[in-house]
Protein backbone atom coordinates (compact mmCIF):
# COMPACT_ATOMS: atom_id res chain seq x y z
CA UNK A 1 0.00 0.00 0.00
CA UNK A 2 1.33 3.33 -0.83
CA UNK A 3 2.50 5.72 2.60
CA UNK A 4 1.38 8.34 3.84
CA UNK A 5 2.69 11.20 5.98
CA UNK A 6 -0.17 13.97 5.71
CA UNK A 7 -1.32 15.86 8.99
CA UNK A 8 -4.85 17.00 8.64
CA UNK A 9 -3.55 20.02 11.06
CA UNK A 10 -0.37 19.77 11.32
CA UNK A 11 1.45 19.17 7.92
CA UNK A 12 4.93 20.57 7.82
CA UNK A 13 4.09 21.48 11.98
CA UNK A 14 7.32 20.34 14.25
CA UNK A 15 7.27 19.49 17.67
CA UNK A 16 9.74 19.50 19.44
CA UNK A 17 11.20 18.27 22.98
CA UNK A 18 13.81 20.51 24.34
CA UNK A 19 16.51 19.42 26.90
CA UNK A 20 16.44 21.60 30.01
CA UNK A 21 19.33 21.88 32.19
CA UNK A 22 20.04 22.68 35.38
CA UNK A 23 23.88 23.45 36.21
CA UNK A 24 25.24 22.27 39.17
CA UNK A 25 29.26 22.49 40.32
CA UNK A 26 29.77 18.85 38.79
CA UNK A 27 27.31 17.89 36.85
CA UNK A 28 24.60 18.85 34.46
CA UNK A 29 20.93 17.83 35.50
CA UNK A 30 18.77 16.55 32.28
CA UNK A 31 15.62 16.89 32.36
CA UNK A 32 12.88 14.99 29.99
CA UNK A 33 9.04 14.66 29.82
CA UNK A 34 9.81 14.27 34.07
CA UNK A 35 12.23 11.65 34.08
CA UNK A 36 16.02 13.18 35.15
CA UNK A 37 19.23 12.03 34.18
CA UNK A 38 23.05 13.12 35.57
CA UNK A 39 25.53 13.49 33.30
CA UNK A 40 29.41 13.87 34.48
CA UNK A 41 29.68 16.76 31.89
CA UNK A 42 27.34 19.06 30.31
CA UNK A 43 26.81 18.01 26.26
CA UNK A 44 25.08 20.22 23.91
CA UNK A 45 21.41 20.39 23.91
CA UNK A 46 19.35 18.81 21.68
CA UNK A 47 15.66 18.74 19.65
CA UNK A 48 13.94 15.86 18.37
CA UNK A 49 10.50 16.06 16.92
CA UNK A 50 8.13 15.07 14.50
CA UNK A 51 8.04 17.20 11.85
CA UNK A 52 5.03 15.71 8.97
CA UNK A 53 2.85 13.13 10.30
CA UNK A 54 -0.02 11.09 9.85
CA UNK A 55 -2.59 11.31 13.09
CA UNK A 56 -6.08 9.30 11.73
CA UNK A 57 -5.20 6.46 9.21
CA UNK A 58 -7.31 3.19 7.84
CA UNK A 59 -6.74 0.49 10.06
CA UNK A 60 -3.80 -1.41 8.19
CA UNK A 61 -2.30 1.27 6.17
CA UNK A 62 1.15 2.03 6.29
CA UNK A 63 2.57 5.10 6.26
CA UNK A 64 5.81 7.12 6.82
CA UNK A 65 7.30 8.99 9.82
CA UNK A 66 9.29 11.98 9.66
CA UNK A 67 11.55 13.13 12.02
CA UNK A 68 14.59 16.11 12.89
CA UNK A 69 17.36 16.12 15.21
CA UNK A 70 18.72 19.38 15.71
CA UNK A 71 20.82 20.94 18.36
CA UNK A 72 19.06 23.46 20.57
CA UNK A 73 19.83 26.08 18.14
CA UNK A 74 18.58 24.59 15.20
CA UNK A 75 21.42 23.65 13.93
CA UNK A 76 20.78 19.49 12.14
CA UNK A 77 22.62 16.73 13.32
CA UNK A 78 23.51 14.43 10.66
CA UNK A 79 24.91 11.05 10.96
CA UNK A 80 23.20 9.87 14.31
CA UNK A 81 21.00 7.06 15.41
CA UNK A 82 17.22 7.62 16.29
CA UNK A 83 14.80 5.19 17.55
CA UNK A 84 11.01 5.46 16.48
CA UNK A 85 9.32 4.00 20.17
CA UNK A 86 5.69 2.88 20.12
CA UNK A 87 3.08 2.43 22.92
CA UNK A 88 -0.22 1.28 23.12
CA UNK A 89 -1.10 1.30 26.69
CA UNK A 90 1.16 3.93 27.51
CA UNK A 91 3.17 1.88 30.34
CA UNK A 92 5.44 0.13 28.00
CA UNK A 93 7.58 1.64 24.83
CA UNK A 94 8.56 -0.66 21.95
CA UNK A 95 11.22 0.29 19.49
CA UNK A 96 9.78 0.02 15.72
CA UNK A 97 12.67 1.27 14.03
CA UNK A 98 16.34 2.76 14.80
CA UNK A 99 17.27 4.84 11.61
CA UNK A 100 20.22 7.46 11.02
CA UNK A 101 19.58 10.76 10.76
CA UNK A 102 20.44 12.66 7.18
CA UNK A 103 22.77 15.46 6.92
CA UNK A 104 20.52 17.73 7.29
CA UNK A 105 18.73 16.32 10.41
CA UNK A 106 15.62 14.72 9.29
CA UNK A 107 15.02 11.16 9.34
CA UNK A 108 12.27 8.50 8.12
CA UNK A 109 10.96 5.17 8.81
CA UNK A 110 8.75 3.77 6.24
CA UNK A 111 6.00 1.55 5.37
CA UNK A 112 5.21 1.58 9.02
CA UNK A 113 1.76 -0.55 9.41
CA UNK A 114 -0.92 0.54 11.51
CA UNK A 115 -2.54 -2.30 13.26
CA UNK A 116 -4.21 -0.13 16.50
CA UNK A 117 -4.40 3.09 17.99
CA UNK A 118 -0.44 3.78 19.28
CA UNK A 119 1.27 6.55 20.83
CA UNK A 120 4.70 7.15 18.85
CA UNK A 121 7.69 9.55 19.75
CA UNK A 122 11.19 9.72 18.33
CA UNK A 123 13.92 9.29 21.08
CA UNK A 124 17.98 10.05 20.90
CA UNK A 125 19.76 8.78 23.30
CA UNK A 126 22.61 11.06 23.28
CA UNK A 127 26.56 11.28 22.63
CA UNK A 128 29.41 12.04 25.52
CA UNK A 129 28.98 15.57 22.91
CA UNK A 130 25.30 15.79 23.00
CA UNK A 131 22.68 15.03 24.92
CA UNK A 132 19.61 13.12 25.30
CA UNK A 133 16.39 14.34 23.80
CA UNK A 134 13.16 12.54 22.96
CA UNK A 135 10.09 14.32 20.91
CA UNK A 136 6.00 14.50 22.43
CA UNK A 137 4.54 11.56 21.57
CA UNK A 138 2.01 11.84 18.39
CA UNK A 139 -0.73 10.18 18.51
CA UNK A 140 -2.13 7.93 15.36
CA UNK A 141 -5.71 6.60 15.54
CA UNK A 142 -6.37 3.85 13.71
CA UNK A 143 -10.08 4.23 12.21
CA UNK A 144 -11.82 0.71 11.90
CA UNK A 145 -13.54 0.32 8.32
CA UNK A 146 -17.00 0.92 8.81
CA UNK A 147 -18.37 -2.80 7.31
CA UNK A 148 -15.60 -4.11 9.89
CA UNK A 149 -17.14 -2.39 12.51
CA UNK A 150 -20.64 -3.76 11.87
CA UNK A 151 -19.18 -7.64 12.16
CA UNK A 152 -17.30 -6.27 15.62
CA UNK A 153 -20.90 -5.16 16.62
CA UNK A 154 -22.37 -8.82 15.78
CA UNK A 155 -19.51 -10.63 17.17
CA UNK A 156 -20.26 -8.99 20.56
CA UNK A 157 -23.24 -10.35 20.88
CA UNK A 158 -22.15 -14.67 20.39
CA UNK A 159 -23.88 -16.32 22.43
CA UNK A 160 -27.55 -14.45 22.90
CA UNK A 161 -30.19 -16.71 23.09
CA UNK A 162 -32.60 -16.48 20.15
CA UNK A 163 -36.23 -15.08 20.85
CA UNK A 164 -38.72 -14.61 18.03
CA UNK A 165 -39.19 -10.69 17.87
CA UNK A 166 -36.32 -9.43 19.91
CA UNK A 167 -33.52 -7.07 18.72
CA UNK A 168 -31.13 -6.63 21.61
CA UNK A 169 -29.18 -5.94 23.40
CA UNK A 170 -29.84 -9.43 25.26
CA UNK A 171 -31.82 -11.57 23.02
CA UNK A 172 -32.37 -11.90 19.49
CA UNK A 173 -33.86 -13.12 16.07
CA UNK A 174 -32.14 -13.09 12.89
CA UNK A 175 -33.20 -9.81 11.30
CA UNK A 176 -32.75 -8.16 14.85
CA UNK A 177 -29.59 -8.67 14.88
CA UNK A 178 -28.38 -7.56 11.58
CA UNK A 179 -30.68 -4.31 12.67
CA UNK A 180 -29.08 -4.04 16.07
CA UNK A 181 -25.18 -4.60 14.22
CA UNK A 182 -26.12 -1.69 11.80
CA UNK A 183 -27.94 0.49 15.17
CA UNK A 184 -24.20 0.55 16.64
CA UNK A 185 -22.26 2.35 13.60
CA UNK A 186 -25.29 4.53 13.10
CA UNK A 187 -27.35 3.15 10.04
CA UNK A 188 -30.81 2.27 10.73
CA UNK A 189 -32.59 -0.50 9.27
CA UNK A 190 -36.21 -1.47 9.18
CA UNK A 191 -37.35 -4.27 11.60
CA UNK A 192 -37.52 -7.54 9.11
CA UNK A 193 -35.42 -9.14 6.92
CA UNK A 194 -37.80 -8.92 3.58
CA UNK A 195 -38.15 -4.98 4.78
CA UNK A 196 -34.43 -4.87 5.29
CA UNK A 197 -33.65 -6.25 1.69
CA UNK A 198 -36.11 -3.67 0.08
CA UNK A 199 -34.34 -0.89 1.74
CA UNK A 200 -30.77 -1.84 0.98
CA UNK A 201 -28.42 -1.49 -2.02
CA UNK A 202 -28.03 -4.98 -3.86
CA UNK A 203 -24.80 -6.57 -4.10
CA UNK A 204 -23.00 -9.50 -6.35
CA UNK A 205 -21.99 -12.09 -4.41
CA UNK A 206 -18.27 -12.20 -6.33
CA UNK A 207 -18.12 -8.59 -4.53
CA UNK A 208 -19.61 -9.44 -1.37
CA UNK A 209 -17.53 -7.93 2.14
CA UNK A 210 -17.74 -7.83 5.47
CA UNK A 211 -20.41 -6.40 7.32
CA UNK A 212 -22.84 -6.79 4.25
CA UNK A 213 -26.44 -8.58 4.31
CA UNK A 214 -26.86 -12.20 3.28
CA UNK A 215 -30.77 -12.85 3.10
CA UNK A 216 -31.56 -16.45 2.12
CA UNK A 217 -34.53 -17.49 -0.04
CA UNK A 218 -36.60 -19.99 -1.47
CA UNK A 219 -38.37 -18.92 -4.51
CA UNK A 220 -36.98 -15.29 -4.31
CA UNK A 221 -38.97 -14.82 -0.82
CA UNK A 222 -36.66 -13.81 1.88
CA UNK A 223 -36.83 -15.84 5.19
CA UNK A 224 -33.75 -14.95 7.13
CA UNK A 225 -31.13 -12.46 7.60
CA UNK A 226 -27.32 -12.38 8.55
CA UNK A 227 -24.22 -10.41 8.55
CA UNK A 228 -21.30 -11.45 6.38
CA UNK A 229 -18.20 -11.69 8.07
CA UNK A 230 -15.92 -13.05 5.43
CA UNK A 231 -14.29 -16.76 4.59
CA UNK A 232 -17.82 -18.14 3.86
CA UNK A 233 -19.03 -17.68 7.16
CA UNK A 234 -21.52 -15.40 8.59
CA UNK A 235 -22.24 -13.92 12.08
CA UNK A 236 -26.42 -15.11 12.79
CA UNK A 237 -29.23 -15.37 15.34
CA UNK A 238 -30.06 -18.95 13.82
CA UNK A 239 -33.89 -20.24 15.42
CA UNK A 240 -35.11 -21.21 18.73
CA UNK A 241 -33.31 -23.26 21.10
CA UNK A 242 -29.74 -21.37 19.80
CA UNK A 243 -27.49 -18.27 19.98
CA UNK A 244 -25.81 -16.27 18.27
CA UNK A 245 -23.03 -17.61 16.56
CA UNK A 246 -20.50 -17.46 13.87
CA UNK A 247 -21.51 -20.24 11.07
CA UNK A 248 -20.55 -21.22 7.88
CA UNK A 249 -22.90 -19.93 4.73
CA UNK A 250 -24.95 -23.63 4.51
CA UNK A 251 -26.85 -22.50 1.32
CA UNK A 252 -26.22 -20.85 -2.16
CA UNK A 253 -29.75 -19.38 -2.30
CA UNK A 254 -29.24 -16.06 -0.97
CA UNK A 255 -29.25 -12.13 -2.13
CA UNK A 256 -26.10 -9.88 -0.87
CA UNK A 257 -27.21 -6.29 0.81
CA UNK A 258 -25.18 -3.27 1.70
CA UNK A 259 -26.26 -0.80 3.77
CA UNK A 260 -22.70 0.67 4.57
């Protein structure tokens, strides 16, 4: 997939971390995003920042991040190792990448793939000539597919019982759940499945996708509803006596619906 490294706000906007210091007789005191660190001389302050950044992607794209290391002037520093950390829950930083800065500063890791919502931040970890510097962290959102987020919805619900009539949140039929599933991402659907069909926009089945509408037939009448949730299998509120499940598609007599 191509990359990406457009900021909806921020394109071309740098932030950087600056490295504050607090002189002592023997030592410098380095101070970063609250965690101190002594060193036995004082080196040269430095920036490091994100410079051009994505901060809302598809879920699964890749995309490029851009990065400078400057000293505390502006002045770039050229030649020096970077690391491109990653966190997801905030309490624990994972290193993605550890690329060299160009001449003139900047720096890129590519084809980076988005699989969740992170927290990223470029960190140096400093020279006996210059110190340690790490950038704010950017945050990249990772915006579920819409269809993907209607099979989510379904999935939640495995294991309601089935009761004729009932669309949620505890209990439900067929066509209440595909109505429910849709009710979450904010598309509203009539009640029953042969009302749900006439409503929604028909679909081959060779382009059929997640999250879309499988209503099975006999004779081109419409008895039951599911959701589609890829490899031939469908998320359904089957009859009495079950729940919700994921099952396999056990028929070829059905009509594909999108309502996404």
């Amino acid at each position: 997939m191509p990359t990406s490294s457009v900021s909806g706000s921020g394109r071309g906007r740098r932030i950087g971390a600056t490295a504050l210091v607090a002189a002592t007789s023997a030592a410098a005191l380095l101070t970063f995003d609250s965690s101190a660190v002594a060193e036995a001389a004082s080196p040269a302050k430095t920036r490091t920042g994100f410079y051009e950044v994505s901060d809302s992607v598809k879920q699964g794209s890749r995309i490029t991040f851009r990065g400078k290391l400057t000293t505390a002037g502006g002045s770039p520093l050229g030649g020096y190792k970077v690391d491109l950390m990653r966190t997801y829950n905030g309490s624990k930083w994972f290193r993605v990448a550890s690329p060299r800065t160009y001449s003139n500063g900047k720096v890129s890791v590519t084809n980076v793939k988005i699989k969740a919502t992170a927290k990223y931040r470029w960190v140096f970890r400093g020279t006996s000539g210059h110190a340690k510097s790490w950038s704010r962290t950017q945050k990249v959102v990772a915006k579920v597919p819409i269809n993907l987020r209607i099979v989510r919805a379904a999935a939640a619900k495995k294991g309601s019982p089935y009761r004729y009539g009932a669309s949620g949140p505890n209990a439900f039929d067929c066509s209440g759940l595909t109505q429910y599933a849709h009710k979450q991402v904010g598309i509203k659907l009539p009640r029953t499945s042969r009302d749900q069909y006439k409503k929604v926009r028909k679909i081959s089945k060779s382009y059929r996708k997640p999250g879309d509408l499988l209503f099975f037939h006999r004779g081109g009448n419409v008895y039951h509803a599911a959701i589609y949730a890829g490899n031939n299998t469908m998320w359904t509120a089957p009859q009495s006596g079950e729940s919700v499940k994921k099952a396999k598609i056990y028929s070829s007599s059905y009509y594909v619906g999108r309502a996404w």
